[in-house]
N, C-alpha and C. Protein backbone atom coordinates (compact mmCIF):
# COMPACT_ATOMS: atom_id res chain seq x y z
N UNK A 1 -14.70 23.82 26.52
CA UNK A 1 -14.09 22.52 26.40
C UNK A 1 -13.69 22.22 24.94
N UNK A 2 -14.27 22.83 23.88
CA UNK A 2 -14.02 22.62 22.64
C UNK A 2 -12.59 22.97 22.77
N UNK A 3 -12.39 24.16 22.77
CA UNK A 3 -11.42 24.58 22.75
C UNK A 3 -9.58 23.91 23.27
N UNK A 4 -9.98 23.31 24.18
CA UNK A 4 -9.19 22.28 25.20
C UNK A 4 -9.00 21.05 23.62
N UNK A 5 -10.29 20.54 23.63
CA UNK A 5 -10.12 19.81 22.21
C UNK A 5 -9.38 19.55 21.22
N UNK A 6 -9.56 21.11 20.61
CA UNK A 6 -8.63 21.77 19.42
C UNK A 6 -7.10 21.70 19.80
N UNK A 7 -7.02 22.17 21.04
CA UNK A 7 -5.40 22.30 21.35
C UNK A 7 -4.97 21.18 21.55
N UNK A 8 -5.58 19.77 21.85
CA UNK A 8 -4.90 18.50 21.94
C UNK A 8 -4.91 18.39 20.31
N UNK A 9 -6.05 18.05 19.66
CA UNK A 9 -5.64 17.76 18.66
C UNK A 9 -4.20 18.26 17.57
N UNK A 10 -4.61 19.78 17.93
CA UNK A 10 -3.10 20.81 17.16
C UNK A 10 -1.87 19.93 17.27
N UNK A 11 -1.94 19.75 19.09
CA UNK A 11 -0.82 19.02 19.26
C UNK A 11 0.00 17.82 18.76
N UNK A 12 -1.58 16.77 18.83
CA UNK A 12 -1.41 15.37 18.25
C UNK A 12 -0.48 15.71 16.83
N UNK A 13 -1.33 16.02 16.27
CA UNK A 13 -1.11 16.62 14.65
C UNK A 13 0.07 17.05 14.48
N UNK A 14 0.75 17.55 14.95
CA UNK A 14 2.16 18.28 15.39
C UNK A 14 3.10 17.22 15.64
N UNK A 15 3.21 16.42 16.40
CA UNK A 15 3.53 14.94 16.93
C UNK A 15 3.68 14.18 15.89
N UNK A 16 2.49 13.82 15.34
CA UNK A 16 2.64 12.98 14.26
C UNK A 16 3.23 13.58 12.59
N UNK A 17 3.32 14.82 12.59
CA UNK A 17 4.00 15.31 11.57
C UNK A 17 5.80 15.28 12.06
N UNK A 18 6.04 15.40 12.95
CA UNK A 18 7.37 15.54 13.41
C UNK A 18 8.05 14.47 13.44
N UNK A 19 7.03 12.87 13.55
CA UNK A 19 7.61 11.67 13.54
C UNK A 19 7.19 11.39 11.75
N UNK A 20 6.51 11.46 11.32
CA UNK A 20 6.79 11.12 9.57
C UNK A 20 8.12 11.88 9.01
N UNK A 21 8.35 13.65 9.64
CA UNK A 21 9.23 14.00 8.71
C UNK A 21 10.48 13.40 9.30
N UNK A 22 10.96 13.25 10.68
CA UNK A 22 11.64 12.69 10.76
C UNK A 22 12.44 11.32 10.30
N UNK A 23 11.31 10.40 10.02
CA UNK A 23 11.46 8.84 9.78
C UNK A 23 11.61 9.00 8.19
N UNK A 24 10.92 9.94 7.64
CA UNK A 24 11.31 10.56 5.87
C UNK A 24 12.76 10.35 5.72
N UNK A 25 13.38 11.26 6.28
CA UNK A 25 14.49 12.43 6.64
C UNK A 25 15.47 11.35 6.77
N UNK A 26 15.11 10.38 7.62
CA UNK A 26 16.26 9.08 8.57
C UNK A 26 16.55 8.06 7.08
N UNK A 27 15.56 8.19 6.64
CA UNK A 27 15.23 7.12 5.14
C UNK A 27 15.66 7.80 4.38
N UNK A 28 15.92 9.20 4.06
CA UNK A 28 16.51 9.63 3.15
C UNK A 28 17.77 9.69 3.19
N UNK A 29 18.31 10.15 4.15
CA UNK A 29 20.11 10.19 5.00
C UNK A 29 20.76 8.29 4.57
N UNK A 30 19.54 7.58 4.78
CA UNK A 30 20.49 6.20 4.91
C UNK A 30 20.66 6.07 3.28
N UNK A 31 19.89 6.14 2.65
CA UNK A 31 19.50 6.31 0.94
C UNK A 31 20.73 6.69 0.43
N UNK A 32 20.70 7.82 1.23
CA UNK A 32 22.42 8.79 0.80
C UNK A 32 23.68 7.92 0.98
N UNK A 33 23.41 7.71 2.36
CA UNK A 33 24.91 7.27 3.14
C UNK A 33 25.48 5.87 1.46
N UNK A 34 24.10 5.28 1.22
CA UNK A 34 24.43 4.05 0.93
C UNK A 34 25.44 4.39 -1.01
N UNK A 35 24.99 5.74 -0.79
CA UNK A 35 26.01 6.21 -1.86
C UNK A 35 27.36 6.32 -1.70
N UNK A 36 27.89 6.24 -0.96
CA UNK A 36 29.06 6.94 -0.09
C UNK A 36 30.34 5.91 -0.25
N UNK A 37 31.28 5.33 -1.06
CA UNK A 37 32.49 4.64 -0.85
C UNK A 37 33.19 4.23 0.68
N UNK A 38 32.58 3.32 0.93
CA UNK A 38 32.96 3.28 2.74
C UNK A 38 34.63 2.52 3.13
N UNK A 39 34.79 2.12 1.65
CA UNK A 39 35.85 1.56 1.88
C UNK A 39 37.58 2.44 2.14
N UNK A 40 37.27 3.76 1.76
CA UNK A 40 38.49 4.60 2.34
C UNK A 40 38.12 4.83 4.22
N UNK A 41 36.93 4.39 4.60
CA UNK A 41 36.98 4.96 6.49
C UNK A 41 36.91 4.11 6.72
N UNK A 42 36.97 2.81 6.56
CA UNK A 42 36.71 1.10 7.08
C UNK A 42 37.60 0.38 6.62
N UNK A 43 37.95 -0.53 7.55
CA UNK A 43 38.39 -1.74 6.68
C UNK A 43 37.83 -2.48 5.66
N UNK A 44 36.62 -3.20 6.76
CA UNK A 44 35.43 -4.17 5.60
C UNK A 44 34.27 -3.39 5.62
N UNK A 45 34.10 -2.70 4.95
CA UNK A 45 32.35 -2.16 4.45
C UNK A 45 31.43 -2.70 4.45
N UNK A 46 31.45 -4.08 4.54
CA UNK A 46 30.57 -4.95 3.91
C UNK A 46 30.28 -6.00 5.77
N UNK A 47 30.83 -5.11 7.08
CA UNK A 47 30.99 -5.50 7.90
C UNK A 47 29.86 -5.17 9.16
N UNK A 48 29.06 -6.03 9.74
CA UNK A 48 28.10 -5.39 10.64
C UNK A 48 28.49 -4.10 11.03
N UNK A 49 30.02 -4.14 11.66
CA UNK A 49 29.94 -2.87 12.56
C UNK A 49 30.33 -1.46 11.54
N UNK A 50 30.31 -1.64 10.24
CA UNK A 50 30.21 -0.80 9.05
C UNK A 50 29.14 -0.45 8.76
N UNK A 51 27.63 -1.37 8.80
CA UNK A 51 26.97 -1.05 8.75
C UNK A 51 25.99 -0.50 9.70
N UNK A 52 26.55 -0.82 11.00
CA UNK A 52 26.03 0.09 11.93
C UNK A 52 26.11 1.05 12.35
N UNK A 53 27.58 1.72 11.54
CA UNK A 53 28.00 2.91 11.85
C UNK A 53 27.16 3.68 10.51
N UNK A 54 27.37 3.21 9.37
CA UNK A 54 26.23 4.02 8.52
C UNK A 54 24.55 4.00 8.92
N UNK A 55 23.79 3.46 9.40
CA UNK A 55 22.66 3.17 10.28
C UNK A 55 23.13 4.47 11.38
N UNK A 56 24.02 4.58 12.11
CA UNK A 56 24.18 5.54 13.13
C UNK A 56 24.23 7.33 12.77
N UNK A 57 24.52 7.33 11.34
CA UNK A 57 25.21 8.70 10.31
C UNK A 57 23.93 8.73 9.75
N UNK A 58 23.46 7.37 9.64
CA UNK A 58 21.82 7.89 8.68
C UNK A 58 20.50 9.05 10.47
N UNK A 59 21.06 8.15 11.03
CA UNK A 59 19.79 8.81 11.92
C UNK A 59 20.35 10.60 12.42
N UNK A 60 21.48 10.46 12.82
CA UNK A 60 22.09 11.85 12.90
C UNK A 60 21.85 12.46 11.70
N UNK A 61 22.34 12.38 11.09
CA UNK A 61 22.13 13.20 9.72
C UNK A 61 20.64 13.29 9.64
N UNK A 62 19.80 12.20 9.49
CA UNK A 62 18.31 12.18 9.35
C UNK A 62 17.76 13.63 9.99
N UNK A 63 18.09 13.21 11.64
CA UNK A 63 17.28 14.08 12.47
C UNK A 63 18.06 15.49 12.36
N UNK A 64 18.84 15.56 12.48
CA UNK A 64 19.48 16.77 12.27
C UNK A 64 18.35 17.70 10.64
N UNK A 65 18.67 16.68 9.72
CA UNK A 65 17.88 17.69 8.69
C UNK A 65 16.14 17.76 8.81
N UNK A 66 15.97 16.82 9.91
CA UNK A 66 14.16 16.56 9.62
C UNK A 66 13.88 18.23 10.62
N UNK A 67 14.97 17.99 12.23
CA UNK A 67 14.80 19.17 13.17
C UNK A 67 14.84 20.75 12.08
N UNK A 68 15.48 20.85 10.85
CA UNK A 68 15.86 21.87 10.18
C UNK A 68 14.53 22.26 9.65
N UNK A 69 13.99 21.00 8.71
CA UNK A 69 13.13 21.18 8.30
C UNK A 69 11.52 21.39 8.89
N UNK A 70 11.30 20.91 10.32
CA UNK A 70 10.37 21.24 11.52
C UNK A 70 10.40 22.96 12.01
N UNK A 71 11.60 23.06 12.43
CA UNK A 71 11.80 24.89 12.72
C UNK A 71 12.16 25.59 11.71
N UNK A 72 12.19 25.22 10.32
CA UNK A 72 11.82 26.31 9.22
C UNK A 72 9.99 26.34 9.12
N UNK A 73 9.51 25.16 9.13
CA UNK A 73 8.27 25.52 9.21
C UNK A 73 7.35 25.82 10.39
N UNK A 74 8.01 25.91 11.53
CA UNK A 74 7.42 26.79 12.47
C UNK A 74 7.50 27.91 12.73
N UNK A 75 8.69 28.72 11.97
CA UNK A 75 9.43 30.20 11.43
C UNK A 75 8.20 30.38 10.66
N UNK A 76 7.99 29.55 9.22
CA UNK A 76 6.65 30.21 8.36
C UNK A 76 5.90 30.67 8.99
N UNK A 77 4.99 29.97 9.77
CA UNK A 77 4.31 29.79 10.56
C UNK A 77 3.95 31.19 11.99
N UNK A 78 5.14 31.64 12.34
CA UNK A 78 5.08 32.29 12.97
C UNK A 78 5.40 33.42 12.11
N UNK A 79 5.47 33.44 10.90
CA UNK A 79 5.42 34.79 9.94
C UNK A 79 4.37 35.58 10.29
N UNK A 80 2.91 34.46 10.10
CA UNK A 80 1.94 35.38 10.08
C UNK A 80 1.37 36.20 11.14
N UNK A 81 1.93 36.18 11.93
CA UNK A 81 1.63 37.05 13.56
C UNK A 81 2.37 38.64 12.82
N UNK A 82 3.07 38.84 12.20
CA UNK A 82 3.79 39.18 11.52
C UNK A 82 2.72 40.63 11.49
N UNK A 83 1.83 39.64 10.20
CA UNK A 83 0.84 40.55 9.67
C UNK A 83 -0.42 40.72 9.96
N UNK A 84 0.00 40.22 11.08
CA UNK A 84 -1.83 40.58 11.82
C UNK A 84 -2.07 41.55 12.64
């Protein structure tokens, strides 16, 4: 039963690393976006549905780089089978 244990926990742990790097990742993308001159793809920039479309580019972009950064480190990870 320990064992059963360990593998929920792995899991949990897994879970909750995948939602920090993600929500990182989403916060970092919007950080970016808010660099970005919006006024050549918009009319008003300064317009809810301007800013909901950058809100929409932050989470795509977010998850897109958090998923990159999740399956590079499950690649590490599966290095070491590698050498065993």
């Amino acid at each position: 039963m320990a064992s059963m244990q360990s593998i929920t926990n792995a899991a949990g742990m897994s879970g909750l690393l995948s939602i920090v790097v993600t929500l990182l990742s989403i916060t970092f993308a919007w950080y970016i976006i808010q660099e970005i001159k919006m006024d050549s793809f918009v009319k008003r920039p300064k317009s809810p549905q301007a800013r909901m479309l950058q809100l929409l580019l932050s989470v795509v972009l977010g998850h897109g780089f958090a998923r990159f950064i999740l399956d590079y480190m499950d690649w590490t990870r599966m290095l070491r089978w590698l050498v065993e």
